[in-house]
N, C-alpha and C. Protein backbone atom coordinates (compact mmCIF):
# COMPACT_ATOMS: atom_id res chain seq x y z
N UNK A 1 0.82 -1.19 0.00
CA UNK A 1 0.00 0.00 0.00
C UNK A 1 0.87 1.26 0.00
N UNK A 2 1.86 1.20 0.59
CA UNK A 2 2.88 2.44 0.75
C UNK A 2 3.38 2.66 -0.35
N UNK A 3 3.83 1.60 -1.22
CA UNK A 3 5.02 1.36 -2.03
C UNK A 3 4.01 2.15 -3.17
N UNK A 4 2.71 1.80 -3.29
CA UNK A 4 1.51 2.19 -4.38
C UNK A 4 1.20 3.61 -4.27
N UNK A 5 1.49 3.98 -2.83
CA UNK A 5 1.18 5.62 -2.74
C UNK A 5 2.31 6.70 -3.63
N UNK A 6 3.73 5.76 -2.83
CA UNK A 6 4.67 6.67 -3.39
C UNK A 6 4.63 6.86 -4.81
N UNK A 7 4.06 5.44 -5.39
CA UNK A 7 4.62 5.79 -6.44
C UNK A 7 3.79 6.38 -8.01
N UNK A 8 2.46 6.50 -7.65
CA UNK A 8 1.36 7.23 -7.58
C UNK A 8 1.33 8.79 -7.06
N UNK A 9 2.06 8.94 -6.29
CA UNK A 9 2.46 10.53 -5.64
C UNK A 9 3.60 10.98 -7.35
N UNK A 10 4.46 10.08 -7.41
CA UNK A 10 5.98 10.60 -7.99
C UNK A 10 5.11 10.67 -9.55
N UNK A 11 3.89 9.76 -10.01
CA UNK A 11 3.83 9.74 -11.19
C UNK A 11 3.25 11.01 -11.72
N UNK A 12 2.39 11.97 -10.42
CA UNK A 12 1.68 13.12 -10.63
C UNK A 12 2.71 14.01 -10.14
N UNK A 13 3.46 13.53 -9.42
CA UNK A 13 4.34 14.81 -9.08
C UNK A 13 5.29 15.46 -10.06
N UNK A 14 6.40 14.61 -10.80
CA UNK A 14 6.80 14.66 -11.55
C UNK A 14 6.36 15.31 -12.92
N UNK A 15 5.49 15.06 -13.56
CA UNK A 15 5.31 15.78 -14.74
C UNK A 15 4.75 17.02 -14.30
N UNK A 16 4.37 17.23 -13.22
CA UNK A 16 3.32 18.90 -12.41
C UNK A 16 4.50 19.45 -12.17
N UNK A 17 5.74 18.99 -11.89
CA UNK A 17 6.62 20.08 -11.66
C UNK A 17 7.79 20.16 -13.03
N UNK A 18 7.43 19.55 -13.85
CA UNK A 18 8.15 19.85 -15.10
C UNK A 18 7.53 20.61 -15.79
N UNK A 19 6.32 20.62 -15.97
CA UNK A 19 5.07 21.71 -16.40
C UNK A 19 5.46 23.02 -15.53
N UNK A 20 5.76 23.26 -14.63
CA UNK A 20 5.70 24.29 -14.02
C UNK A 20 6.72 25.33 -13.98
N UNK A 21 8.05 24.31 -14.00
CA UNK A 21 9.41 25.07 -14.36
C UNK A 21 9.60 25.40 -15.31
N UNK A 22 9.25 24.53 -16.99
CA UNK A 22 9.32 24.77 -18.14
C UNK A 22 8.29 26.33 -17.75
N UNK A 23 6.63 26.37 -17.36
CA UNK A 23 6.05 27.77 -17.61
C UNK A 23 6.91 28.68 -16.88
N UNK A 24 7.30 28.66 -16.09
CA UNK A 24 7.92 29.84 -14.98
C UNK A 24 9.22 29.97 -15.13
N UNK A 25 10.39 29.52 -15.92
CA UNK A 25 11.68 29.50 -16.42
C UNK A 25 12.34 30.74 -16.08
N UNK A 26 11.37 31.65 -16.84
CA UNK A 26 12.09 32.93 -17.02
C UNK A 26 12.18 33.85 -15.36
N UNK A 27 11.52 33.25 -14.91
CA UNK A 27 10.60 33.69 -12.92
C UNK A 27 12.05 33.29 -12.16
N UNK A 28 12.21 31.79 -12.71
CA UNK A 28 13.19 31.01 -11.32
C UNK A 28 14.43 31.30 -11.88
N UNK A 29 14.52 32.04 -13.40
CA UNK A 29 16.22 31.94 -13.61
C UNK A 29 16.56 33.44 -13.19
N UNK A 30 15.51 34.57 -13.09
CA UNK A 30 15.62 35.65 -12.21
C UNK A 30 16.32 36.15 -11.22
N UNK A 31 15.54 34.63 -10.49
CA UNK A 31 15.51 34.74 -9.05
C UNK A 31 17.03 33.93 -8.68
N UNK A 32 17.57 33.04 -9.74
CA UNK A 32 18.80 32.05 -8.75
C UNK A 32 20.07 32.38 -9.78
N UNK A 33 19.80 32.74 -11.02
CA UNK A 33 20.60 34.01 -11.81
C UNK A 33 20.42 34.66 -12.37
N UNK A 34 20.12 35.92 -11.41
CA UNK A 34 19.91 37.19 -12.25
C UNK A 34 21.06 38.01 -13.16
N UNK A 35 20.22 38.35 -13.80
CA UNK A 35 21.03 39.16 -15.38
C UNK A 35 21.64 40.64 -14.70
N UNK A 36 23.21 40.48 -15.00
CA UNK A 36 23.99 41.48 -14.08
C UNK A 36 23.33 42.97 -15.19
N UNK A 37 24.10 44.16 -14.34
CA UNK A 37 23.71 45.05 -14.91
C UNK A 37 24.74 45.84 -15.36
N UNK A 38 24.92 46.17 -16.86
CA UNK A 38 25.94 46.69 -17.69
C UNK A 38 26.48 47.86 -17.21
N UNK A 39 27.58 48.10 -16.98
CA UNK A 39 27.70 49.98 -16.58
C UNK A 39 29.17 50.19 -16.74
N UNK A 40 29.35 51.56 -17.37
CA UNK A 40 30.68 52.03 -17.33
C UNK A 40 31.06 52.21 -16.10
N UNK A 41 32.19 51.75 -15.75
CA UNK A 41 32.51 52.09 -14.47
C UNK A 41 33.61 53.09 -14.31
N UNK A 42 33.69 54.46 -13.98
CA UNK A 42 34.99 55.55 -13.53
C UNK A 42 35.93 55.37 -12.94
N UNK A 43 37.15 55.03 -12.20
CA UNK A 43 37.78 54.69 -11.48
C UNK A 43 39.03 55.42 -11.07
N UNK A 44 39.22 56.07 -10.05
CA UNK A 44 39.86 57.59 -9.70
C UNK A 44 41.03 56.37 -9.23
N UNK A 45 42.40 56.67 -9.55
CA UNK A 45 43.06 56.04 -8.49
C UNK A 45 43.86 57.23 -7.82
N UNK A 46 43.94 56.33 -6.34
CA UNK A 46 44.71 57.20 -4.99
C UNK A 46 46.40 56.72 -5.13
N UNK A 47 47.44 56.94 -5.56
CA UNK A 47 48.72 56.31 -5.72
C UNK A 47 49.39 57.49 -4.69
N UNK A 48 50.09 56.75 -3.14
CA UNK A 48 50.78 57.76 -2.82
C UNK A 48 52.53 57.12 -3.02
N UNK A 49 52.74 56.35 -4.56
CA UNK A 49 54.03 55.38 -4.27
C UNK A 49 55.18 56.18 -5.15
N UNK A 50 54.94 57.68 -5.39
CA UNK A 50 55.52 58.33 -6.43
C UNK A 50 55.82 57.63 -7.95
N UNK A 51 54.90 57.00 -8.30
CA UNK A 51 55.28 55.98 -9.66
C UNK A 51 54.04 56.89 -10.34
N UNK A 52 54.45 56.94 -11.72
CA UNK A 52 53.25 57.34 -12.70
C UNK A 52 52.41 57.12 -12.65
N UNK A 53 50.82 57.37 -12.60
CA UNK A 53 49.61 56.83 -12.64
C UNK A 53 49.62 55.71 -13.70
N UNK A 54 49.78 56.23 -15.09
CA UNK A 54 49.72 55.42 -16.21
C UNK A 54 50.56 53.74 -16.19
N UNK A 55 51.61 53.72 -15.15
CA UNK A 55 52.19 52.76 -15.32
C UNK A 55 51.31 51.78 -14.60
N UNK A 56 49.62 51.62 -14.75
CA UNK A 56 49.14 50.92 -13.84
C UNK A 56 47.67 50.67 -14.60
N UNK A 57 47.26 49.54 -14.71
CA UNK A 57 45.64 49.22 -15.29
C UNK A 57 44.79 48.36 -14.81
N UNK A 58 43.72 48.75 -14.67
CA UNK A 58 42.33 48.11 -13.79
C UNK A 58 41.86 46.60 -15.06
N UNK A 59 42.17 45.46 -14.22
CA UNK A 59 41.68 44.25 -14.88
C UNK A 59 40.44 43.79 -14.72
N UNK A 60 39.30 43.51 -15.45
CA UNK A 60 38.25 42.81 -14.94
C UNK A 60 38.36 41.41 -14.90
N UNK A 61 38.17 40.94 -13.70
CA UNK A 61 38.41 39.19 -13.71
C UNK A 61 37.99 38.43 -14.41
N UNK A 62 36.29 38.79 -14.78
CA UNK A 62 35.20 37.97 -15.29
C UNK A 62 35.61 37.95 -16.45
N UNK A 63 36.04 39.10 -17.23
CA UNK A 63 35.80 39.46 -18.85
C UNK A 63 37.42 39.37 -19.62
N UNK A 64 38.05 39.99 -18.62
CA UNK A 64 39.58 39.64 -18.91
C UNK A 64 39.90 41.02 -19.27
N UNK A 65 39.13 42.02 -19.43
CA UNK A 65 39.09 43.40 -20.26
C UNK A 65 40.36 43.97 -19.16
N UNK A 66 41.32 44.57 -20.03
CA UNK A 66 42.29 45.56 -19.42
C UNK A 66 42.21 46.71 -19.86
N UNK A 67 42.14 47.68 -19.39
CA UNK A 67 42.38 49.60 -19.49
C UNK A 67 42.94 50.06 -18.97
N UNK A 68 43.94 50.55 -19.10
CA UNK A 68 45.23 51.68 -18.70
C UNK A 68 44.61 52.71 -17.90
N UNK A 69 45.34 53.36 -16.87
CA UNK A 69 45.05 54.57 -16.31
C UNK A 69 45.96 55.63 -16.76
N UNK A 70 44.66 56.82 -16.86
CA UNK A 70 45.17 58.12 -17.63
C UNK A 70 46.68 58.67 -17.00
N UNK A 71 47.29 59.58 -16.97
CA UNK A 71 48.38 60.17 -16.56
C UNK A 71 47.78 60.76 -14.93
N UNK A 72 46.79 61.18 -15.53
CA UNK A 72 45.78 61.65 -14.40
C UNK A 72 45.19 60.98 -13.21
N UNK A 73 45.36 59.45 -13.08
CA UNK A 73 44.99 58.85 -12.65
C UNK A 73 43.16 58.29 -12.59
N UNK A 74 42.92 57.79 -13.82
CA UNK A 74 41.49 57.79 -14.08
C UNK A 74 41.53 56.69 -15.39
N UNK A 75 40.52 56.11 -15.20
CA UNK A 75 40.14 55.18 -16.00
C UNK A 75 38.88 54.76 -16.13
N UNK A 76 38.19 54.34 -17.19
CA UNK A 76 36.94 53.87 -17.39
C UNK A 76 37.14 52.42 -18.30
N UNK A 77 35.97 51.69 -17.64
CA UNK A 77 36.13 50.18 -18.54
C UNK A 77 34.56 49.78 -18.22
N UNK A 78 34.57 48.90 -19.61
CA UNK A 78 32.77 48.68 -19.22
C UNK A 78 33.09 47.31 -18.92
N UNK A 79 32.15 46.88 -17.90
CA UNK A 79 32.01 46.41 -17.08
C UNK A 79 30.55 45.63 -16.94
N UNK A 80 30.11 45.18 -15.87
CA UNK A 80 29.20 44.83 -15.15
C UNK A 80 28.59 44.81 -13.67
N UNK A 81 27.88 45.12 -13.06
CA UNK A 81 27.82 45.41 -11.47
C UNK A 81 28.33 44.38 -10.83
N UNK A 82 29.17 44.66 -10.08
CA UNK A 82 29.73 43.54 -8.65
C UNK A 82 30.71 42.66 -9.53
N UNK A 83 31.30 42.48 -11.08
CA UNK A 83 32.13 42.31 -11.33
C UNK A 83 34.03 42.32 -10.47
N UNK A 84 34.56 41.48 -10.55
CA UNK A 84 36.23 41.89 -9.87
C UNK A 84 36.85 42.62 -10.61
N UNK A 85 37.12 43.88 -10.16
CA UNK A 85 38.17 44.76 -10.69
C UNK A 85 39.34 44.75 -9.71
N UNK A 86 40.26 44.28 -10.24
CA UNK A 86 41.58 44.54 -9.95
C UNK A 86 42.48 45.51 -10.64
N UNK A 87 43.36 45.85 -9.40
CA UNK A 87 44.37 47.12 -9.84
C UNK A 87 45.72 46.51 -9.85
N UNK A 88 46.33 46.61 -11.29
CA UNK A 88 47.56 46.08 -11.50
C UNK A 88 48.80 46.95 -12.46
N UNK A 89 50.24 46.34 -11.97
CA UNK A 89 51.13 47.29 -13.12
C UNK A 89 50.78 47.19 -14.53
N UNK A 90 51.12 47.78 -15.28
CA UNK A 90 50.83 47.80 -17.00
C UNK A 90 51.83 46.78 -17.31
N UNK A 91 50.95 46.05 -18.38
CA UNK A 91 51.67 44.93 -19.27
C UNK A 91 53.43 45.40 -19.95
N UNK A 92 53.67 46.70 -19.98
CA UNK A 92 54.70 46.92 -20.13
C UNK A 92 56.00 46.56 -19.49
N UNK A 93 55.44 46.38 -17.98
CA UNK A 93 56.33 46.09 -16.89
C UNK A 93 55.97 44.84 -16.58
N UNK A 94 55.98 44.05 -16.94
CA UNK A 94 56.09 42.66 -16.81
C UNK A 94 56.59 42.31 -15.76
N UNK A 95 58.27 42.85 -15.56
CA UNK A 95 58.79 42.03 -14.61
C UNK A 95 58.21 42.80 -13.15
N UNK A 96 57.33 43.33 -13.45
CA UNK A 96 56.91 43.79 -11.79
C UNK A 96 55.63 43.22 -11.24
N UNK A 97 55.07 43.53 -10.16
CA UNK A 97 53.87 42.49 -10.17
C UNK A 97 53.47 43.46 -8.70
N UNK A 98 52.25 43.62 -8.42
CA UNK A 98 51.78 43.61 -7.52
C UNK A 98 50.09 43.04 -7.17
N UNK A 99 50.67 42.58 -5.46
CA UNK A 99 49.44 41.40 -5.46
C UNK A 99 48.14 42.61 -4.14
N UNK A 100 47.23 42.79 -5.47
CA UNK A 100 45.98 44.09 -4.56
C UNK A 100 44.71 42.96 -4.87
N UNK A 101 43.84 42.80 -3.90
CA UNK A 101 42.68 42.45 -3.80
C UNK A 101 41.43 43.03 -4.85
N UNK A 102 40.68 42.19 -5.49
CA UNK A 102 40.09 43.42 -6.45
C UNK A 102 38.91 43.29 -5.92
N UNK A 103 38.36 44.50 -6.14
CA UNK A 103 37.00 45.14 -5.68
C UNK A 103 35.78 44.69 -6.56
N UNK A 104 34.59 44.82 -6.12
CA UNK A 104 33.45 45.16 -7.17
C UNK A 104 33.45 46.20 -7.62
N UNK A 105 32.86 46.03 -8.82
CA UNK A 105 33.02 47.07 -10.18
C UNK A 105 31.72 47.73 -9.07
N UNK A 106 31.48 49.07 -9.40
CA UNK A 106 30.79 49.97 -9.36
C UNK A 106 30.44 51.50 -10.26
N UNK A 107 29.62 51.99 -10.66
CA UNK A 107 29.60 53.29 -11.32
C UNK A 107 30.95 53.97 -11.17
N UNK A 108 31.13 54.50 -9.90
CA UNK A 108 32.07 55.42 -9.46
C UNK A 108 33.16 54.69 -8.38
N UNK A 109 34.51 54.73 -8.26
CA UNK A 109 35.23 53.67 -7.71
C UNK A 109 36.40 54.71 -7.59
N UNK A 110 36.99 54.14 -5.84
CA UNK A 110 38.59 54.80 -5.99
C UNK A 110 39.06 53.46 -5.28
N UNK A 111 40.61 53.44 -6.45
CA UNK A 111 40.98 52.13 -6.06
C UNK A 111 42.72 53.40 -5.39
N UNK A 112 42.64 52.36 -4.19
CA UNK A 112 44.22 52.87 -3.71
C UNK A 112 45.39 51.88 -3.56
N UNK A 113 46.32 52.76 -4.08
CA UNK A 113 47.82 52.26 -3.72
C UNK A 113 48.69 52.50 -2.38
N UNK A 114 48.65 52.11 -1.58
CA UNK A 114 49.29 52.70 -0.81
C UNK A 114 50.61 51.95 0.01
N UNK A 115 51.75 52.86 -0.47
CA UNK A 115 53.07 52.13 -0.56
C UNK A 115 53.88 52.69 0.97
N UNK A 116 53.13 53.50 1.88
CA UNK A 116 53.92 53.45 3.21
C UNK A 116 53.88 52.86 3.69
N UNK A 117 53.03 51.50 3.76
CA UNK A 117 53.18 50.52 4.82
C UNK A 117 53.88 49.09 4.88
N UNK A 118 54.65 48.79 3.38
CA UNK A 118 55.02 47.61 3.83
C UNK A 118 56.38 48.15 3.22
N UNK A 119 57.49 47.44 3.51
CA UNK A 119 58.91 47.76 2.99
C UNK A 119 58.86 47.06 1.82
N UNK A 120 58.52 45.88 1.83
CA UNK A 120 58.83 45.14 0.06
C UNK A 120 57.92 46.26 -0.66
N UNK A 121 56.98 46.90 -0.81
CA UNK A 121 55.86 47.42 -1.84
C UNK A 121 56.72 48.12 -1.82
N UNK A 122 57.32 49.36 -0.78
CA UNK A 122 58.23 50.75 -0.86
C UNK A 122 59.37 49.99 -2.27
N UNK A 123 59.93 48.81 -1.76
CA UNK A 123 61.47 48.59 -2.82
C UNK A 123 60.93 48.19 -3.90
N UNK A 124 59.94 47.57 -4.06
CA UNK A 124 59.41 47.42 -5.55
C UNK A 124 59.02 48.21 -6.16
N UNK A 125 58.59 49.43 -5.65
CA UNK A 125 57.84 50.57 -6.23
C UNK A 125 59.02 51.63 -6.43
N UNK A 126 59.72 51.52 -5.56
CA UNK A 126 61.98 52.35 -5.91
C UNK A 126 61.64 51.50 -7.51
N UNK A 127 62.23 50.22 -7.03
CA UNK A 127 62.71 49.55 -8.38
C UNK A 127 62.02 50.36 -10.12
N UNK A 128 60.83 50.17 -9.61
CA UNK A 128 59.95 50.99 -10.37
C UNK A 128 59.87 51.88 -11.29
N UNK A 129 60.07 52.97 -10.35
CA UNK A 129 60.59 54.27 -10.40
C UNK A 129 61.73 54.27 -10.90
N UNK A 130 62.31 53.64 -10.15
CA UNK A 130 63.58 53.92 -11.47
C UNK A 130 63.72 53.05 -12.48
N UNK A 131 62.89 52.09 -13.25
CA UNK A 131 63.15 51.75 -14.50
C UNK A 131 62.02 52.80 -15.13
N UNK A 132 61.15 53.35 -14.55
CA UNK A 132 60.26 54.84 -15.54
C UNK A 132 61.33 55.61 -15.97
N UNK A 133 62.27 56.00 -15.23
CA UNK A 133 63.05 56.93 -15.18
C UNK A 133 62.74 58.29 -14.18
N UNK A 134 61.41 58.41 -13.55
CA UNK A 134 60.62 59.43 -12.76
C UNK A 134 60.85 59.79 -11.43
């Protein structure tokens, strides 16, 4: 009698909830992945390591997209909301590397450098500086 319920339950259950996800698809893929939202994102950078602004470009993780920062320290890259933007040296400088946590993308963003606090960042950022020549 049990064995007849269950399996009498699964024969109506089953196709009622394949009917239901197929109608409501567009409802539940909303709700468990929603469609990010496109946006240029601005990005002011704070550099107090005396190195050029430009020698430095914002990576997006997701997309792979790289953009240089102006002289000015500013950059724009399109993006997506809550995307990883990371702040890294320019492909020019290869042999340098620095390891910064990347942020979510946002409209408006200041990403900082800040080279007084550890001694390796200070000598890598010398090194730096002096292969710019600056």
């Amino acid at each position: 009698m049990r064995v007849t319920t269950i399996i009498l339950t699964l024969i109506l259950a089953v196709p009622l909830t394949a009917k239901l996800t197929y109608d409501y698809h567009a409802q539940i893929k909303a709700i468990v992945d929603p469609e990010k939202l496109e946006i240029i994102a601005f990005i002011k950078l704070k550099n107090n390591c005396g190195v050029a602004h430009n020698a430095f470009e914002v990576l997006d993780l997701d997309t792979g997209l790289k953009v240089p920062f102006t002289a000015g320290g500013r950059a724009r890259i399109e993006t997506f909301v809550d995307n990883p933007l990371k702040l890294q040296v320019s492909q020019r400088f290869n042999a340098v590397h620095i390891d910064e946590l990347p942020e979510l993308a946002k409209e408006t963003m200041m990403m900082t450098l800040d080279c007084s606090s550890a001694g390796s960042v200070q000598d890598m950022f010398k090194s730096l500086k002096d292969t710019l020549g600056n």
